[in-house]
Protein backbone atom coordinates (compact mmCIF):
# COMPACT_ATOMS: atom_id res chain seq x y z
CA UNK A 1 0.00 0.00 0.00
CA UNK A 2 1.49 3.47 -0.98
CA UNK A 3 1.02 6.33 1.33
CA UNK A 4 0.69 9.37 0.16
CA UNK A 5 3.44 12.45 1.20
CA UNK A 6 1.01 14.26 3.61
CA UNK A 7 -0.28 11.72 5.55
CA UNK A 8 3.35 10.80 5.65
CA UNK A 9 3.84 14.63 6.64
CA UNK A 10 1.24 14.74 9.33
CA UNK A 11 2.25 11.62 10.80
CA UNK A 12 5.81 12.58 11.45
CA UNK A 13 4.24 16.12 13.01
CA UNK A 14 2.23 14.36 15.34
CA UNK A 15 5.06 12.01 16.81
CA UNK A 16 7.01 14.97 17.07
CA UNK A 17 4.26 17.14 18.79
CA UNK A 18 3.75 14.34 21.36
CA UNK A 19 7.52 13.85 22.28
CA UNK A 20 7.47 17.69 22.69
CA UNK A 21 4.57 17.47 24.90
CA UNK A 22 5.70 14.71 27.05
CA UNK A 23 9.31 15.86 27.35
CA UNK A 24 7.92 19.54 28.58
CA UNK A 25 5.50 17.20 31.32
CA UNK A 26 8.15 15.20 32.43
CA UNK A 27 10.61 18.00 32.98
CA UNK A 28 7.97 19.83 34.76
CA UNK A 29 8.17 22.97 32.59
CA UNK A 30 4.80 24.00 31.43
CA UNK A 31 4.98 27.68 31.56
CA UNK A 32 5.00 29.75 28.49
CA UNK A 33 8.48 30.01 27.13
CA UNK A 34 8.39 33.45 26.24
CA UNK A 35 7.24 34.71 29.76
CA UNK A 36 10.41 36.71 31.10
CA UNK A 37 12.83 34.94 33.78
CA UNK A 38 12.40 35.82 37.36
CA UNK A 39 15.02 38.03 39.29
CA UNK A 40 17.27 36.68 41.24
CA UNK A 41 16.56 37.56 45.04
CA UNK A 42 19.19 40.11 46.26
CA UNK A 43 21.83 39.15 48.40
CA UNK A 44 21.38 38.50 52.11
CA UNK A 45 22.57 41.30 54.37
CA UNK A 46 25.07 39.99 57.07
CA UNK A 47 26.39 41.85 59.98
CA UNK A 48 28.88 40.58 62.37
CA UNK A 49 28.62 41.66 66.37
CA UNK A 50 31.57 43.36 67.97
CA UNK A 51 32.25 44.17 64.09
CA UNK A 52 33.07 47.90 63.92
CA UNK A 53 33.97 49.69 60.04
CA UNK A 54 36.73 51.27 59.91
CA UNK A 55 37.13 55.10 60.60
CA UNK A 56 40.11 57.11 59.22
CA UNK A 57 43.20 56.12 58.08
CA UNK A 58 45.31 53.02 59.32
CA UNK A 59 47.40 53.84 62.44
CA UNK A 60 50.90 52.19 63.55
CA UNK A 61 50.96 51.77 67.01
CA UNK A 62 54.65 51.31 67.03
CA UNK A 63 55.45 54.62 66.46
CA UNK A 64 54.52 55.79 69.60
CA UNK A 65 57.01 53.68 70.88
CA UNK A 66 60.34 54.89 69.13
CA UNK A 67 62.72 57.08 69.87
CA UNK A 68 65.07 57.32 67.34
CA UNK A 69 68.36 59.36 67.33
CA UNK A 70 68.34 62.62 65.71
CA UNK A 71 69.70 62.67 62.37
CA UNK A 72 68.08 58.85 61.98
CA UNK A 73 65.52 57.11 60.43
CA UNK A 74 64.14 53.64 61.85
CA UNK A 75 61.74 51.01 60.66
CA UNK A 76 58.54 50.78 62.98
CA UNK A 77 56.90 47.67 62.87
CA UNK A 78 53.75 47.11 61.16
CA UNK A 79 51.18 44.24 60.31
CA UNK A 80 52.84 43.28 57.52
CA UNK A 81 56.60 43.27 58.20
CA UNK A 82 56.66 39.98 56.81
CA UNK A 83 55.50 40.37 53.69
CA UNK A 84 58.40 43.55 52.57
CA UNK A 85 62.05 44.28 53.15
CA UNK A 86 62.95 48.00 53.43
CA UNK A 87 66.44 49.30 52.04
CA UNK A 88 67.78 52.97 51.89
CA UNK A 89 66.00 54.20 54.76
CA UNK A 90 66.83 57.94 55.37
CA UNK A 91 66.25 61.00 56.67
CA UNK A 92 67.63 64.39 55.45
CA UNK A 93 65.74 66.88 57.61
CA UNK A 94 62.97 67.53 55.03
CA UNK A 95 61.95 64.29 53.82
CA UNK A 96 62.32 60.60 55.05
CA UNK A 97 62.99 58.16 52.09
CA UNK A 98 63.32 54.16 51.29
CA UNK A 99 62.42 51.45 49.49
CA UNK A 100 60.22 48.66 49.57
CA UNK A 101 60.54 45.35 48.32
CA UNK A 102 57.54 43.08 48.18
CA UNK A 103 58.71 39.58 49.36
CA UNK A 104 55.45 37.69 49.64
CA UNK A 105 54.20 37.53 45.66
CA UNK A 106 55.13 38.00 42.50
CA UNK A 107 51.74 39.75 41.46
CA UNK A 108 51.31 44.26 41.05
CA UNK A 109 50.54 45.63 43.90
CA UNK A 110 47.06 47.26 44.01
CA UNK A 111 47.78 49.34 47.25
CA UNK A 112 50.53 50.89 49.35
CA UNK A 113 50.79 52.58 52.33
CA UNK A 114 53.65 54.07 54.58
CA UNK A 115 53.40 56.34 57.28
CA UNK A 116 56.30 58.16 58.31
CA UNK A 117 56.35 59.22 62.10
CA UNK A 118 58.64 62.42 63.14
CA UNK A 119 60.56 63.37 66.14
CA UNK A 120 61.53 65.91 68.16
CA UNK A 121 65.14 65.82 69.68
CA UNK A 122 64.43 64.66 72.56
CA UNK A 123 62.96 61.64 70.61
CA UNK A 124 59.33 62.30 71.34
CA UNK A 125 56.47 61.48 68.35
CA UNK A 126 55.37 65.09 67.44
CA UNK A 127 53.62 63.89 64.07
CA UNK A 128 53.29 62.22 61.16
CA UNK A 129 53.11 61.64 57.15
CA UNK A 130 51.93 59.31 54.72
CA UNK A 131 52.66 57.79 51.14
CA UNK A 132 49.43 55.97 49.63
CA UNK A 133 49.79 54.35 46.03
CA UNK A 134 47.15 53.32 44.30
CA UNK A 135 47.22 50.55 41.59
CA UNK A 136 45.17 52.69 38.48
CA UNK A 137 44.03 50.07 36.05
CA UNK A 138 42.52 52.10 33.75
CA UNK A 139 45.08 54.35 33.33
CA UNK A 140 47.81 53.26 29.91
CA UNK A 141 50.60 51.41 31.42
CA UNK A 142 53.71 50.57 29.27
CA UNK A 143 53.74 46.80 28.67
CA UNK A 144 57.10 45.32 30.56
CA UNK A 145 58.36 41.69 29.94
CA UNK A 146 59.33 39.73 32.97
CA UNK A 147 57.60 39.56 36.38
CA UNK A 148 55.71 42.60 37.73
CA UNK A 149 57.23 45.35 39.63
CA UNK A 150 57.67 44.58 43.45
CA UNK A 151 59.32 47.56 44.48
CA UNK A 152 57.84 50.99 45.96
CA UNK A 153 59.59 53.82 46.55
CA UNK A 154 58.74 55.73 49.52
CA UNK A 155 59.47 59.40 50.10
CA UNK A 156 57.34 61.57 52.76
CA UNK A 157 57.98 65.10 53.22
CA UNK A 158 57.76 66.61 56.78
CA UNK A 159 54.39 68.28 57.10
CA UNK A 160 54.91 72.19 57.35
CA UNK A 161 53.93 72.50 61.36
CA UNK A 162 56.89 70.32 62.06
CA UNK A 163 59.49 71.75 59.98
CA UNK A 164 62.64 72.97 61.86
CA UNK A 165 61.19 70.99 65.25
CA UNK A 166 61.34 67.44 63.45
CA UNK A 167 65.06 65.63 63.32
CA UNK A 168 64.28 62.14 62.97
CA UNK A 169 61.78 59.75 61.19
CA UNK A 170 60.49 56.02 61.60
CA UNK A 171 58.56 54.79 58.53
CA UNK A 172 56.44 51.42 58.51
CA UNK A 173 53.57 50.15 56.35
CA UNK A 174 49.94 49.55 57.41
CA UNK A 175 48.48 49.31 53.74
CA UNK A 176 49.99 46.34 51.92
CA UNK A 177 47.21 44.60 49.43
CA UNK A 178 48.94 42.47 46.28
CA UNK A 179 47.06 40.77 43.49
């Protein structure tokens, strides 16, 4: 018996319809396909007792604690002494300078901070400076082979009230945040 194209036609529609309609019962999914997709819920709100933000800039509690010689500059520790080594540290009367080596990674470093602590000559604290950098991304960078660059230079000028009263200088780092 020869069968004629459509009924051939309509019989391969209808097997198809039905596996369509038993595939869309079976996975539970009878909502119209064109109705839009449902927002996510937003993201649960979480807050921490005894958990305090931060206020201000980060401190060094070490300096308080120095007394270097006049003349001098020391290293005060910091929370992340471990993760630097600091080399041509200096003072000249008007600025405290050095450098800073990142030990812990071989990725850019997105942050820096150093403050610099002054004193008097009888070795008290009488103030301080900082040096923040700030990794800018989307600022044009030259492209350099090899690994990236692990060293900061540090240089903090004595703030104008202390000028002439300041004759020494301890510098650590509170702000130390690598890739």
């Amino acid at each position: 018996m020869k069968r004629s194209p459509l009924i051939i036609a309509l019989l391969v529609a209808a097997v198809f319809a039905t596996a369509w309609t038993v595939t869309r019962l079976a996975t539970g999914s009878t909502a119209d396909t064109s109705a839009s997709v449902a927002a996510p819920a937003p993201a649960a709100r979480v807050s921490l007792p005894g958990n305090v933000p931060a206020t201000g800039e980060p401190e060094l509690p070490s300096l308080s604690t120095l007394h270097p010689r006049p003349g001098s500059a020391v290293q005060a520790a910091g929370p992340f002494d471990d993760r630097f080594t600091m080399a041509g540290l200096h003072f000249d009367g008007r600025s405290v300078h050095a450098s800073a080596t990142i030990t812990s990674d071989v990725s850019d470093v997105l942050e820096f901070g150093a403050l610099a602590g002054f004193y008097d000559a009888r070795g008290a604290l009488i103030g301080t400076g900082r040096f923040t950098y700030h990794n800018d991304e989307s600022a044009p960078h030259e492209d350099h082979a090899g690994p990236p660059s692990e060293l900061e230079k540090v240089s903090i000028t004595v703030p104008k009230a202390l000028q002439g009263r300041a004759v020494s200088a301890a510098v650590g780092v509170p702000v130390l945040v690598n890739e």
